[in-house]
PDB file of N, CA and C in Angstrom:
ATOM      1  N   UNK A   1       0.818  -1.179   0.000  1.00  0.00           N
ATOM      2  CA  UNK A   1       0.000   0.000   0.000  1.00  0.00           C
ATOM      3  C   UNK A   1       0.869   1.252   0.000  1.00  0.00           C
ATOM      4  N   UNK A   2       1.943   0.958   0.582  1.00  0.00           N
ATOM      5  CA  UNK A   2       2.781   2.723   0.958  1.00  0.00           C
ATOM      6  C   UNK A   2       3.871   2.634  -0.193  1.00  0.00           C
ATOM      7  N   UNK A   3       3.994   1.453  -1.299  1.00  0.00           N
ATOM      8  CA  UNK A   3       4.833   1.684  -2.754  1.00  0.00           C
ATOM      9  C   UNK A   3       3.491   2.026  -3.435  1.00  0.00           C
ATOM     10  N   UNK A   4       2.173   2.005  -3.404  1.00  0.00           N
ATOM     11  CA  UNK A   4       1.635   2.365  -4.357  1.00  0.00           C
ATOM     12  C   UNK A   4       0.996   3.988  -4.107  1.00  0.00           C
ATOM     13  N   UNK A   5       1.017   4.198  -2.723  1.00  0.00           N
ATOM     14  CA  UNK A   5       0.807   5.857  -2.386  1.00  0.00           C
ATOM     15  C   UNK A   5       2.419   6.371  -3.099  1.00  0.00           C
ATOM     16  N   UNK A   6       3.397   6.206  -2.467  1.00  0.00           N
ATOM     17  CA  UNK A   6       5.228   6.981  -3.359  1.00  0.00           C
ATOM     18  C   UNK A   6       4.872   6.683  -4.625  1.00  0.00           C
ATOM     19  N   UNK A   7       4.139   5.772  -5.542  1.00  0.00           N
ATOM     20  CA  UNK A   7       4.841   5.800  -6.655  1.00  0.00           C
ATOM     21  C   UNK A   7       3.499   6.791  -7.304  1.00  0.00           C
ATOM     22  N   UNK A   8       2.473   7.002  -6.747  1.00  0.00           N
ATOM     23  CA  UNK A   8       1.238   8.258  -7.464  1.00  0.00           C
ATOM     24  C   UNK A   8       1.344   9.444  -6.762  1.00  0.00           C
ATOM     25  N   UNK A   9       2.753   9.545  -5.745  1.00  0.00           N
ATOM     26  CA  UNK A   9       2.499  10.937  -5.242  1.00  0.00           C
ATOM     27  C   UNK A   9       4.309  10.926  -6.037  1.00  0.00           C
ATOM     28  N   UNK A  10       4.685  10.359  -6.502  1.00  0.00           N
ATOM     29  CA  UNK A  10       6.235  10.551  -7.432  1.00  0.00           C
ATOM     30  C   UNK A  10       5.448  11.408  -8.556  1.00  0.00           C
ATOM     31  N   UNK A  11       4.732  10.499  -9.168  1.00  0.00           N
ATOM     32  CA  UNK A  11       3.990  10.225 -10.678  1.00  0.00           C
ATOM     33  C   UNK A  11       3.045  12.040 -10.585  1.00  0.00           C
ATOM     34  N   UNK A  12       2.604  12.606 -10.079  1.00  0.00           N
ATOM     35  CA  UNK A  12       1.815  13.740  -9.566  1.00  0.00           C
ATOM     36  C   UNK A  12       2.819  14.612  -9.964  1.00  0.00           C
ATOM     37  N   UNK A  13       4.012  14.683  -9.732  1.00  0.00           N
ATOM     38  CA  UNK A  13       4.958  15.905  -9.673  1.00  0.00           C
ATOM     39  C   UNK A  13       5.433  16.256 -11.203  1.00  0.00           C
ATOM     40  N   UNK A  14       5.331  14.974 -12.482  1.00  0.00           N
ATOM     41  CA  UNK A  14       5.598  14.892 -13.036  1.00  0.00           C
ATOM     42  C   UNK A  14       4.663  14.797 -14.230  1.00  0.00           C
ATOM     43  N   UNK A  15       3.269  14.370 -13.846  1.00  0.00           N
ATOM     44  CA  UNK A  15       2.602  13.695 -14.951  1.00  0.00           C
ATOM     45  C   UNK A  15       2.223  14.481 -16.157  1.00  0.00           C
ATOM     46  N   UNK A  16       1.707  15.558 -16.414  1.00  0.00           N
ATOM     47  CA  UNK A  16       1.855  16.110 -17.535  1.00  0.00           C
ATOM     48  C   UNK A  16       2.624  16.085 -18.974  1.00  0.00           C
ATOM     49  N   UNK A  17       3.863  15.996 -18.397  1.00  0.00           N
ATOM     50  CA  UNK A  17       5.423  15.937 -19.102  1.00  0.00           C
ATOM     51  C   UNK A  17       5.197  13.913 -19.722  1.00  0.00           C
ATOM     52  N   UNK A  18       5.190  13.149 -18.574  1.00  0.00           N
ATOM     53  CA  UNK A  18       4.848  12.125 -19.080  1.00  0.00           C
ATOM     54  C   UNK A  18       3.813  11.652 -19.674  1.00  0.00           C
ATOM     55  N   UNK A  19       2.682  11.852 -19.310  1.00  0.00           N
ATOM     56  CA  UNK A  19       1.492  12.073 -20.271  1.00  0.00           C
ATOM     57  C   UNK A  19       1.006  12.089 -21.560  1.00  0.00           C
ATOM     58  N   UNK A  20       2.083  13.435 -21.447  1.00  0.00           N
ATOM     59  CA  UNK A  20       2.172  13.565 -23.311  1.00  0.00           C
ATOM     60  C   UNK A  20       3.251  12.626 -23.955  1.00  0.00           C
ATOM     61  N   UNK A  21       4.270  12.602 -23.219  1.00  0.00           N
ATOM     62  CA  UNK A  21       5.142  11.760 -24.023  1.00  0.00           C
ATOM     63  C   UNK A  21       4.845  10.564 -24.245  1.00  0.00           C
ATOM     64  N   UNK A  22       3.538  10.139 -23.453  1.00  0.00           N
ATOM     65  CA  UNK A  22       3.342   8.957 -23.479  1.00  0.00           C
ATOM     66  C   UNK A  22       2.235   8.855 -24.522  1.00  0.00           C
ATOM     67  N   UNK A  23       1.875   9.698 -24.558  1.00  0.00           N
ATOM     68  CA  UNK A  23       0.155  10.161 -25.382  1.00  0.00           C
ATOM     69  C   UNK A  23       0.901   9.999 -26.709  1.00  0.00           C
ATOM     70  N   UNK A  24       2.040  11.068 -27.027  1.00  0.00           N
ATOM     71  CA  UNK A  24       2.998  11.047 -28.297  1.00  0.00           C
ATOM     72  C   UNK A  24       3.252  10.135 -28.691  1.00  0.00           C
ATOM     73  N   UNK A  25       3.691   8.648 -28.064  1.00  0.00           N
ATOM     74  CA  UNK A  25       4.092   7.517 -28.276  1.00  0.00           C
ATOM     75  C   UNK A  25       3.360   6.622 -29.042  1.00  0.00           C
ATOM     76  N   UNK A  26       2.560   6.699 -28.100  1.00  0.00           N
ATOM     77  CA  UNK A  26       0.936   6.275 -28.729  1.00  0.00           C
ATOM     78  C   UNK A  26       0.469   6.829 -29.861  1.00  0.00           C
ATOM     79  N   UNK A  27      -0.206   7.506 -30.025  1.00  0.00           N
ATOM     80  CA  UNK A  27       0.053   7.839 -31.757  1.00  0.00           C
ATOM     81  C   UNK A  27       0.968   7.622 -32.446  1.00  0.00           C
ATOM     82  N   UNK A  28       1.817   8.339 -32.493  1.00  0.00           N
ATOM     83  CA  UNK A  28       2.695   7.664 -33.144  1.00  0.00           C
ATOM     84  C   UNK A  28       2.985   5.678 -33.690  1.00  0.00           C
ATOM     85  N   UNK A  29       2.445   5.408 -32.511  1.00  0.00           N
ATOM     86  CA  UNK A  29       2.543   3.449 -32.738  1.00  0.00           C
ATOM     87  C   UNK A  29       0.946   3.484 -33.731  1.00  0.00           C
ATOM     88  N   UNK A  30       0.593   4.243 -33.194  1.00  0.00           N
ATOM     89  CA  UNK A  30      -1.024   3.999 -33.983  1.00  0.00           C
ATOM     90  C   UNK A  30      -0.973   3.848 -35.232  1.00  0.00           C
ATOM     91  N   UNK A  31      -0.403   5.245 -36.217  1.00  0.00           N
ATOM     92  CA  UNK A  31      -0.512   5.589 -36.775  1.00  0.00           C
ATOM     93  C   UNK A  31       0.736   4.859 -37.813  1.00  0.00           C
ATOM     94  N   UNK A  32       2.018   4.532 -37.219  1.00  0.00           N
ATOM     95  CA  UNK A  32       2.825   3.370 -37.824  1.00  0.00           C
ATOM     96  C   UNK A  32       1.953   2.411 -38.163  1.00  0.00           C
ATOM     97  N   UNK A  33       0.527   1.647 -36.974  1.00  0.00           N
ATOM     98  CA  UNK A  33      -0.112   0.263 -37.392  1.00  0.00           C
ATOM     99  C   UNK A  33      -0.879   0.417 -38.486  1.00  0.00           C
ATOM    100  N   UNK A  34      -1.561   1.475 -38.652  1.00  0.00           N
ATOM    101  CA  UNK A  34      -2.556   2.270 -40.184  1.00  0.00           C
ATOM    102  C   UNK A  34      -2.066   1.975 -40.884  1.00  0.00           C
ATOM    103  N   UNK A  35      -0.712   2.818 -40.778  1.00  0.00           N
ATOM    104  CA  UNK A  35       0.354   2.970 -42.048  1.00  0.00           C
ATOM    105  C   UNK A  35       0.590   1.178 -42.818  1.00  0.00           C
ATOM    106  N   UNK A  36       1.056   0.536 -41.982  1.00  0.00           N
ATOM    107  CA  UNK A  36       1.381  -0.709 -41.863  1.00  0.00           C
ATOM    108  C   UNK A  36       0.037  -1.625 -42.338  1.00  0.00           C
ATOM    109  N   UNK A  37      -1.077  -1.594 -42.143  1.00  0.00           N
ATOM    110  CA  UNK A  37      -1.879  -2.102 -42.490  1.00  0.00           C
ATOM    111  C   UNK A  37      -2.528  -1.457 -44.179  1.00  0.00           C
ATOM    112  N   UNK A  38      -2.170  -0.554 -44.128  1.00  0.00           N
ATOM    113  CA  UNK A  38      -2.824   0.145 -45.480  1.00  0.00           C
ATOM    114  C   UNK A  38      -4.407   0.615 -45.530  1.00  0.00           C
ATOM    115  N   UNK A  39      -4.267   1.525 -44.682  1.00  0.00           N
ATOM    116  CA  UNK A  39      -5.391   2.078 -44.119  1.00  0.00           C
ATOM    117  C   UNK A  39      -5.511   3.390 -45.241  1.00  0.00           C
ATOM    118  N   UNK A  40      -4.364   4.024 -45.511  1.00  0.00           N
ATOM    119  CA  UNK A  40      -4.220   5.065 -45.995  1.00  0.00           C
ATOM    120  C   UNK A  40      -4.747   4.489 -47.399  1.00  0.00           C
ATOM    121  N   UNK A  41      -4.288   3.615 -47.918  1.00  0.00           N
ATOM    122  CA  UNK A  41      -5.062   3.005 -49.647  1.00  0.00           C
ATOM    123  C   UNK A  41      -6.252   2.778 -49.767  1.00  0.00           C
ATOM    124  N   UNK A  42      -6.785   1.860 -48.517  1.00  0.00           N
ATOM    125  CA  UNK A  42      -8.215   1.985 -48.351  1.00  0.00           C
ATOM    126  C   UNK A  42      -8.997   2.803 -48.468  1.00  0.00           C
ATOM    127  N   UNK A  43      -8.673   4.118 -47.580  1.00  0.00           N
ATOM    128  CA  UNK A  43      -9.473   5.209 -47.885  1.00  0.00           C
ATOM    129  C   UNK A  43      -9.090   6.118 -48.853  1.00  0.00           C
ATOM    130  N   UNK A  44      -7.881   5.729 -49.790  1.00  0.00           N
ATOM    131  CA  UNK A  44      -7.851   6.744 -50.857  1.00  0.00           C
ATOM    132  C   UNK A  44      -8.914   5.715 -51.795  1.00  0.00           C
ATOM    133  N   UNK A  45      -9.044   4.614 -51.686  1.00  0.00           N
ATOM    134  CA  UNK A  45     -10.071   4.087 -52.871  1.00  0.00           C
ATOM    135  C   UNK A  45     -11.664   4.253 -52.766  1.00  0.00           C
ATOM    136  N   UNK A  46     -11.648   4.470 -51.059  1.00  0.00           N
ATOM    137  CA  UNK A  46     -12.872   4.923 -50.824  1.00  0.00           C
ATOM    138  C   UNK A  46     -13.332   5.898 -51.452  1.00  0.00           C
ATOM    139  N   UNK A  47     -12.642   6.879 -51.344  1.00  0.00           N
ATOM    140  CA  UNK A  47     -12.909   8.948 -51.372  1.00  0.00           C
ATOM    141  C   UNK A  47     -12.861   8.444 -53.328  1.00  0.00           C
ATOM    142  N   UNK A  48     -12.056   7.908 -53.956  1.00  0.00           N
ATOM    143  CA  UNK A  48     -11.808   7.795 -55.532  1.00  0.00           C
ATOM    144  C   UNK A  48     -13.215   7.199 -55.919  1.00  0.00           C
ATOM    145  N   UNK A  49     -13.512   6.239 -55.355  1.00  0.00           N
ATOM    146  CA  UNK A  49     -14.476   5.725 -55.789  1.00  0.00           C
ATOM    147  C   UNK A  49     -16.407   6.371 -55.727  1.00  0.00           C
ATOM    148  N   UNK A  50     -15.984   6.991 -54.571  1.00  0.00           N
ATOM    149  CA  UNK A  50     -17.025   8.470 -54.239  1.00  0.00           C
ATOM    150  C   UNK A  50     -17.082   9.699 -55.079  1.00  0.00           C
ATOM    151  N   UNK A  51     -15.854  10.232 -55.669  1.00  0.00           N
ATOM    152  CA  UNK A  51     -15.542  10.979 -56.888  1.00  0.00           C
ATOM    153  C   UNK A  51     -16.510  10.643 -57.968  1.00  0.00           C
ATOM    154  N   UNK A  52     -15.916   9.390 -58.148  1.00  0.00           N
ATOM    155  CA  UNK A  52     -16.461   8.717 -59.492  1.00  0.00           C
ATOM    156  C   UNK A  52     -18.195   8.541 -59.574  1.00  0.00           C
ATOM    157  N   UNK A  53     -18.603   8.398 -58.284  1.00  0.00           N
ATOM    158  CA  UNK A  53     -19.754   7.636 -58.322  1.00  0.00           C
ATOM    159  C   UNK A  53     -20.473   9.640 -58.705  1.00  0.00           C
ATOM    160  N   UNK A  54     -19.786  10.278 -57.822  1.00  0.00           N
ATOM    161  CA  UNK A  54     -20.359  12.096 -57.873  1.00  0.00           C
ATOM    162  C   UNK A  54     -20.391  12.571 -59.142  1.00  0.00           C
ATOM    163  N   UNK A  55     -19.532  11.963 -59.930  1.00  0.00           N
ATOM    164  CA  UNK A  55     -19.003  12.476 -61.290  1.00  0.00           C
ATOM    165  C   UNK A  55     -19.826  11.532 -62.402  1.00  0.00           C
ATOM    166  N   UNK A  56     -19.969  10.759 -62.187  1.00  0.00           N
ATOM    167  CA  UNK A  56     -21.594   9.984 -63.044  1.00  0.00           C
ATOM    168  C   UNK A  56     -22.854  11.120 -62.494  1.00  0.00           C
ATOM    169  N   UNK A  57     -23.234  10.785 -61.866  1.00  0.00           N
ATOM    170  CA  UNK A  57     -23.861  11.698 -61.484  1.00  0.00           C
ATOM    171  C   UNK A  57     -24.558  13.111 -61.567  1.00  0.00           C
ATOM    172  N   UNK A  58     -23.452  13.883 -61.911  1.00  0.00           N
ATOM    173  CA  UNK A  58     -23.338  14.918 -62.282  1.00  0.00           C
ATOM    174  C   UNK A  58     -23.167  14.635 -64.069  1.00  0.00           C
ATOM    175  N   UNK A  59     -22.860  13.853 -64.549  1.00  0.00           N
ATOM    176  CA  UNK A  59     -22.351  13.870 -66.054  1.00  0.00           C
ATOM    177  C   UNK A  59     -24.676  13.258 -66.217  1.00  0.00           C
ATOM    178  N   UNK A  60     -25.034  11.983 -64.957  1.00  0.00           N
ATOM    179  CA  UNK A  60     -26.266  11.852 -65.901  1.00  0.00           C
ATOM    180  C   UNK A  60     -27.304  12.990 -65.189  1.00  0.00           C
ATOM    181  N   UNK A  61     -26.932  13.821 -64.620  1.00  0.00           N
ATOM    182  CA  UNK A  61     -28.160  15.482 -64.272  1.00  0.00           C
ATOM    183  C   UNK A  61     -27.962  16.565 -65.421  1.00  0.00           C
ATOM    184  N   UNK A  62     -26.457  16.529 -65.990  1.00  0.00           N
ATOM    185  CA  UNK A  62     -26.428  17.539 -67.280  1.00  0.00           C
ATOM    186  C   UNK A  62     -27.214  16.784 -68.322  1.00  0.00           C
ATOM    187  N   UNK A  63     -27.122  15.747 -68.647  1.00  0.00           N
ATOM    188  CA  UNK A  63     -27.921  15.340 -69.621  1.00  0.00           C
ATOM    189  C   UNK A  63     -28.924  14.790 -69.752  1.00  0.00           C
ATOM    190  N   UNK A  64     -29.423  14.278 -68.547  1.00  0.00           N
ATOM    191  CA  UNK A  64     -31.405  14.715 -68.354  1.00  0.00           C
ATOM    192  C   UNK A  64     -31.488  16.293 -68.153  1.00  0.00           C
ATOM    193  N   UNK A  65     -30.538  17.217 -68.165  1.00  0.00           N
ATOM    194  CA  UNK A  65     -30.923  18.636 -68.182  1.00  0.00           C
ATOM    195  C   UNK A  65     -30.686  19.342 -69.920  1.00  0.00           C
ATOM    196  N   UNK A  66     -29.969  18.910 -70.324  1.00  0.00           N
ATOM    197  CA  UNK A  66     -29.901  18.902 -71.939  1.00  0.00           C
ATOM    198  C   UNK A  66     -31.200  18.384 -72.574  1.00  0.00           C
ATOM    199  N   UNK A  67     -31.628  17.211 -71.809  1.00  0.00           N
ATOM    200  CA  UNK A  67     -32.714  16.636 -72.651  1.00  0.00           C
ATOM    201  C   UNK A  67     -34.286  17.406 -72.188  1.00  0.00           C
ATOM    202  N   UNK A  68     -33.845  17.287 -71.306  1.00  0.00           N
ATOM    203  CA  UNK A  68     -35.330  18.455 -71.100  1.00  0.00           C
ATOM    204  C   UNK A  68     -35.356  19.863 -71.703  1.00  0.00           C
ATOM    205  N   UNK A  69     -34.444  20.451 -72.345  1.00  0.00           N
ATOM    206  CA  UNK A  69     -34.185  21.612 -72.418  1.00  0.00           C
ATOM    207  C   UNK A  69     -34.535  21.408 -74.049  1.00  0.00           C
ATOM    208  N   UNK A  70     -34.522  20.145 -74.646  1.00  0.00           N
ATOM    209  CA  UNK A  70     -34.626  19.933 -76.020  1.00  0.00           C
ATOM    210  C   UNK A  70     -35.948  19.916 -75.903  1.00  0.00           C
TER     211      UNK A  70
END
């Protein structure tokens, strides 16, 4: 009980500073596992494939708007 009161009244004087560095760490590993998994390709095929689907779309509203206009 009295190593686990010293080691959260040590940890108190300091925690901020460690916190972040620890917070920093962490992301950082996160964002290596994304990287590493190919998270980043995934969602570039997502967003590409959302383009495309916007861009039909828009190509068949101009030309039901051409055709009504005829």
């Amino acid at each position: 009980m009295e190593l686990i009161f010293l080691a959260s009244a040590a940890g108190e004087a300091a925690s901020p500073i460690y916190a972040t560095f620890w917070a920093t760490i962490g992301l950082i590993v996160f964002l290596g596992i994304c990287i590493y998994a190919g998270v980043h390709k995934t969602m570039a095929k997502g967003l590409d494939s959302r383009a495309e689907k916007i861009r039909n779309e828009l190509d068949e509203a101009r030309q039901l708007r051409e055709e009504a206009q005829v």
